[in-house]
C-alpha atoms as a PDB file:
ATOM      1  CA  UNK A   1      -2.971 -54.149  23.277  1.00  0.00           C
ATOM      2  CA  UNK A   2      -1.224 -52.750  20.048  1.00  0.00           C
ATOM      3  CA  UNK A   3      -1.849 -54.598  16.997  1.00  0.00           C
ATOM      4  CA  UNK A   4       0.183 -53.566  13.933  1.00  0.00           C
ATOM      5  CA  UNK A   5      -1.164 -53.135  10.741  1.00  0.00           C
ATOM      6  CA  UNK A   6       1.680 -51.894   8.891  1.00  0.00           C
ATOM      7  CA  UNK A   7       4.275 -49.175   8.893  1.00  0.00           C
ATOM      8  CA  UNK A   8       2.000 -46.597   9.351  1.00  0.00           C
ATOM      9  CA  UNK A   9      -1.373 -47.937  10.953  1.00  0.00           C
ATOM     10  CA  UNK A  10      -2.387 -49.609  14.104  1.00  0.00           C
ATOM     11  CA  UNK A  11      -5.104 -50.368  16.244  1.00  0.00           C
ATOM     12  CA  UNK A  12      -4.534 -49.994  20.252  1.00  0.00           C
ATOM     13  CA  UNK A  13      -6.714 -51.068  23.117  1.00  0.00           C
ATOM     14  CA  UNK A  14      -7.113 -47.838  25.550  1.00  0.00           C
ATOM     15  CA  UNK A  15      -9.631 -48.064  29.105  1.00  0.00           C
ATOM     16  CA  UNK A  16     -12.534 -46.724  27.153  1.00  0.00           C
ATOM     17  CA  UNK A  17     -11.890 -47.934  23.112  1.00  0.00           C
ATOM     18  CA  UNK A  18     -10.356 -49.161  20.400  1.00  0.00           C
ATOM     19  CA  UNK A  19      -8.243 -46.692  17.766  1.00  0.00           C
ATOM     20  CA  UNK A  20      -7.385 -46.689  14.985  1.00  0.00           C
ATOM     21  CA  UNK A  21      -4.342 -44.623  14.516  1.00  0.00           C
ATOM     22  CA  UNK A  22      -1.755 -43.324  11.930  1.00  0.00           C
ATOM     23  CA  UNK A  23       1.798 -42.306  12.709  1.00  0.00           C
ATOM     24  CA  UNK A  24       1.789 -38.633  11.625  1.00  0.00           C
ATOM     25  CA  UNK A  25       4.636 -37.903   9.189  1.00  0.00           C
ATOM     26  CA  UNK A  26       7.093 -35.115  10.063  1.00  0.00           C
ATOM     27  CA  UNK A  27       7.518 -36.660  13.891  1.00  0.00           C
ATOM     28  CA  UNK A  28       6.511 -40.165  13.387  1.00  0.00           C
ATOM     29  CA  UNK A  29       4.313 -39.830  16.432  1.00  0.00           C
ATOM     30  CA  UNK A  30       1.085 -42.209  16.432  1.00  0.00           C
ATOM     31  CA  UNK A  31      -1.941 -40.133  16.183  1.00  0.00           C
ATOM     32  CA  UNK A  32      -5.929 -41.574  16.720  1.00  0.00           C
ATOM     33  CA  UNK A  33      -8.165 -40.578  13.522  1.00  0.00           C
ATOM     34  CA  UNK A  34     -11.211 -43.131  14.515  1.00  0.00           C
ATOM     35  CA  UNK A  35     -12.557 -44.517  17.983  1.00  0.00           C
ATOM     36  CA  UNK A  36     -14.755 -47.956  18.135  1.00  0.00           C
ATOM     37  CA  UNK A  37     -16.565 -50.038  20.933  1.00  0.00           C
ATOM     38  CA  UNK A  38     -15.575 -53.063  19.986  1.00  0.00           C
ATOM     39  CA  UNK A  39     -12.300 -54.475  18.572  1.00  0.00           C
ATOM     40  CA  UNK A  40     -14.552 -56.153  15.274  1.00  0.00           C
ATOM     41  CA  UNK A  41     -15.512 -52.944  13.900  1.00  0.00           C
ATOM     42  CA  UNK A  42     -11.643 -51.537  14.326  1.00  0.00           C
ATOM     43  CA  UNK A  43     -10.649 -54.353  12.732  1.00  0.00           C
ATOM     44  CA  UNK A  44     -13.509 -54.094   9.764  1.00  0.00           C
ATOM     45  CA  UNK A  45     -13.262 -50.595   9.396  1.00  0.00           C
ATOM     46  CA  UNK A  46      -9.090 -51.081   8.773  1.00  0.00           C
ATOM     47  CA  UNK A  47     -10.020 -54.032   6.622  1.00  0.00           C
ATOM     48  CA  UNK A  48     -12.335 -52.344   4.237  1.00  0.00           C
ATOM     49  CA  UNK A  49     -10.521 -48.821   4.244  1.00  0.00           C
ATOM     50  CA  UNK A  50      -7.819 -51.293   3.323  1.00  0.00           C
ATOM     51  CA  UNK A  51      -9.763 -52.926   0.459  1.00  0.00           C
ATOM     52  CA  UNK A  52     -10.785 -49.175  -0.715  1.00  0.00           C
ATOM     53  CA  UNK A  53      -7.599 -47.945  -1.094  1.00  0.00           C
ATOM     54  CA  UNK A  54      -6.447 -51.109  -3.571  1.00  0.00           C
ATOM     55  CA  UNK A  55      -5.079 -49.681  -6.912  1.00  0.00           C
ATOM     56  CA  UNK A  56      -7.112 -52.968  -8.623  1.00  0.00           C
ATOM     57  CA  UNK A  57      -8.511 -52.085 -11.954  1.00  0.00           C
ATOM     58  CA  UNK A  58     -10.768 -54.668 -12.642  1.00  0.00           C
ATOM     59  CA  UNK A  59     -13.024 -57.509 -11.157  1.00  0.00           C
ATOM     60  CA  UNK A  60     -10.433 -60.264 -10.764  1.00  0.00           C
ATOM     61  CA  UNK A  61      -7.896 -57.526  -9.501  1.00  0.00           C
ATOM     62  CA  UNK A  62     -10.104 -56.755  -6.703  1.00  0.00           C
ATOM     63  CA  UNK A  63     -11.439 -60.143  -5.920  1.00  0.00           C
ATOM     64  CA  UNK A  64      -7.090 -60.682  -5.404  1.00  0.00           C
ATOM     65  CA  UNK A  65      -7.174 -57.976  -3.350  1.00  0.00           C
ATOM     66  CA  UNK A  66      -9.903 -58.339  -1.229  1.00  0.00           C
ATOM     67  CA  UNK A  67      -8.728 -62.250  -0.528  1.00  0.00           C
ATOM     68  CA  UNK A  68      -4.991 -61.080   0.113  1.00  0.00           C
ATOM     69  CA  UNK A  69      -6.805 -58.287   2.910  1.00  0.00           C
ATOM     70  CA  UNK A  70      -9.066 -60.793   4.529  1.00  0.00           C
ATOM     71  CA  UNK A  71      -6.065 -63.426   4.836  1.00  0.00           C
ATOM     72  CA  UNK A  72      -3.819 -60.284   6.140  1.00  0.00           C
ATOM     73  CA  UNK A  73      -6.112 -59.654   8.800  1.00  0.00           C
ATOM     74  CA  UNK A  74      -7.207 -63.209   9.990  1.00  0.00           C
ATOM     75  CA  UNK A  75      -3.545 -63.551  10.269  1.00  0.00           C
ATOM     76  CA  UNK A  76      -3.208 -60.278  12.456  1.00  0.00           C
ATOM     77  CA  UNK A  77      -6.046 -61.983  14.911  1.00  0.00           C
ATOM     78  CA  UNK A  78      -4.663 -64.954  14.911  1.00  0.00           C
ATOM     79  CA  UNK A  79      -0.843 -63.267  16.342  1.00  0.00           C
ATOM     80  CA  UNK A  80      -2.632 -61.141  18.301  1.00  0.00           C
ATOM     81  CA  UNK A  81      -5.147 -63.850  20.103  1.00  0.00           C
ATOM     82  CA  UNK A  82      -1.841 -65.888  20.053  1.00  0.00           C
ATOM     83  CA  UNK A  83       0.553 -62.883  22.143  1.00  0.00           C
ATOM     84  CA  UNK A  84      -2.609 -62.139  24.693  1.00  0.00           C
ATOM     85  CA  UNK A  85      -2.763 -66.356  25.852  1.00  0.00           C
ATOM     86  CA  UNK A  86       0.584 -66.590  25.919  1.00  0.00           C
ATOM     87  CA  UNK A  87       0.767 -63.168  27.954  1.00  0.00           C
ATOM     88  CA  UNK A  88      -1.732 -64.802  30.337  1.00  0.00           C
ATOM     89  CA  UNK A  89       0.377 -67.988  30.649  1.00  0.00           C
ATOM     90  CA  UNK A  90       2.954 -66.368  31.785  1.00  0.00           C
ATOM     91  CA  UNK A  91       0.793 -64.458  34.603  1.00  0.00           C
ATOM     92  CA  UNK A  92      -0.470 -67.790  35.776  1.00  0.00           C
ATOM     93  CA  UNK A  93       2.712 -69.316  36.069  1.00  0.00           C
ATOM     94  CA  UNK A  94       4.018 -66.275  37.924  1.00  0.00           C
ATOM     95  CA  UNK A  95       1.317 -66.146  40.247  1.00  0.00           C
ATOM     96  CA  UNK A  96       1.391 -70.258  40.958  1.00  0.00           C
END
């Protein structure tokens, strides 16, 4: 599973973990920078790194930003939960 975060971050599903990655600039190739167990933490960690990063200069800039990054990513769940059922649909009615 590959689930976009933006333009230059991701998080994809291997056999043994969840990345994080970052397409390297120069070649635009996707390269792994953190590993995790479970998708959750991949998805905190991108959250908050997210959150982190926010230019906001003061407390109601940052209570924006942190509401815009949790909407962001429950949207991102929600497409993602969304592709896998309908991926499995589509198995089932193959198989039937």
């Amino acid at each position: 599973m590959i689930i976009s975060l933006s333009d230059e971050r991701r998080i994809v599903g291997t056999e043994q973990c969840w990345e994080l990655q970052r397409r390297k600039l120069g070649n635009g190739r996707w390269r792994p920078y953190k590993y995790f167990h479970k998708l959750g933490s991949a998805v905190q960690e991108a959250a908050l790194a997210e959150i982190r990063l926010d230019p906001a200069e003061s407390l109601s800039e940052a209570l924006k930003a942190v509401d815009r990054v949790v909407h962001k990513y429950e949207r991102l769940i929600d497409n993602a939960v969304e592709r896998v059922a309908d991926s499995a649909d589509t198995k089932l009615r193959a198989v039937s």
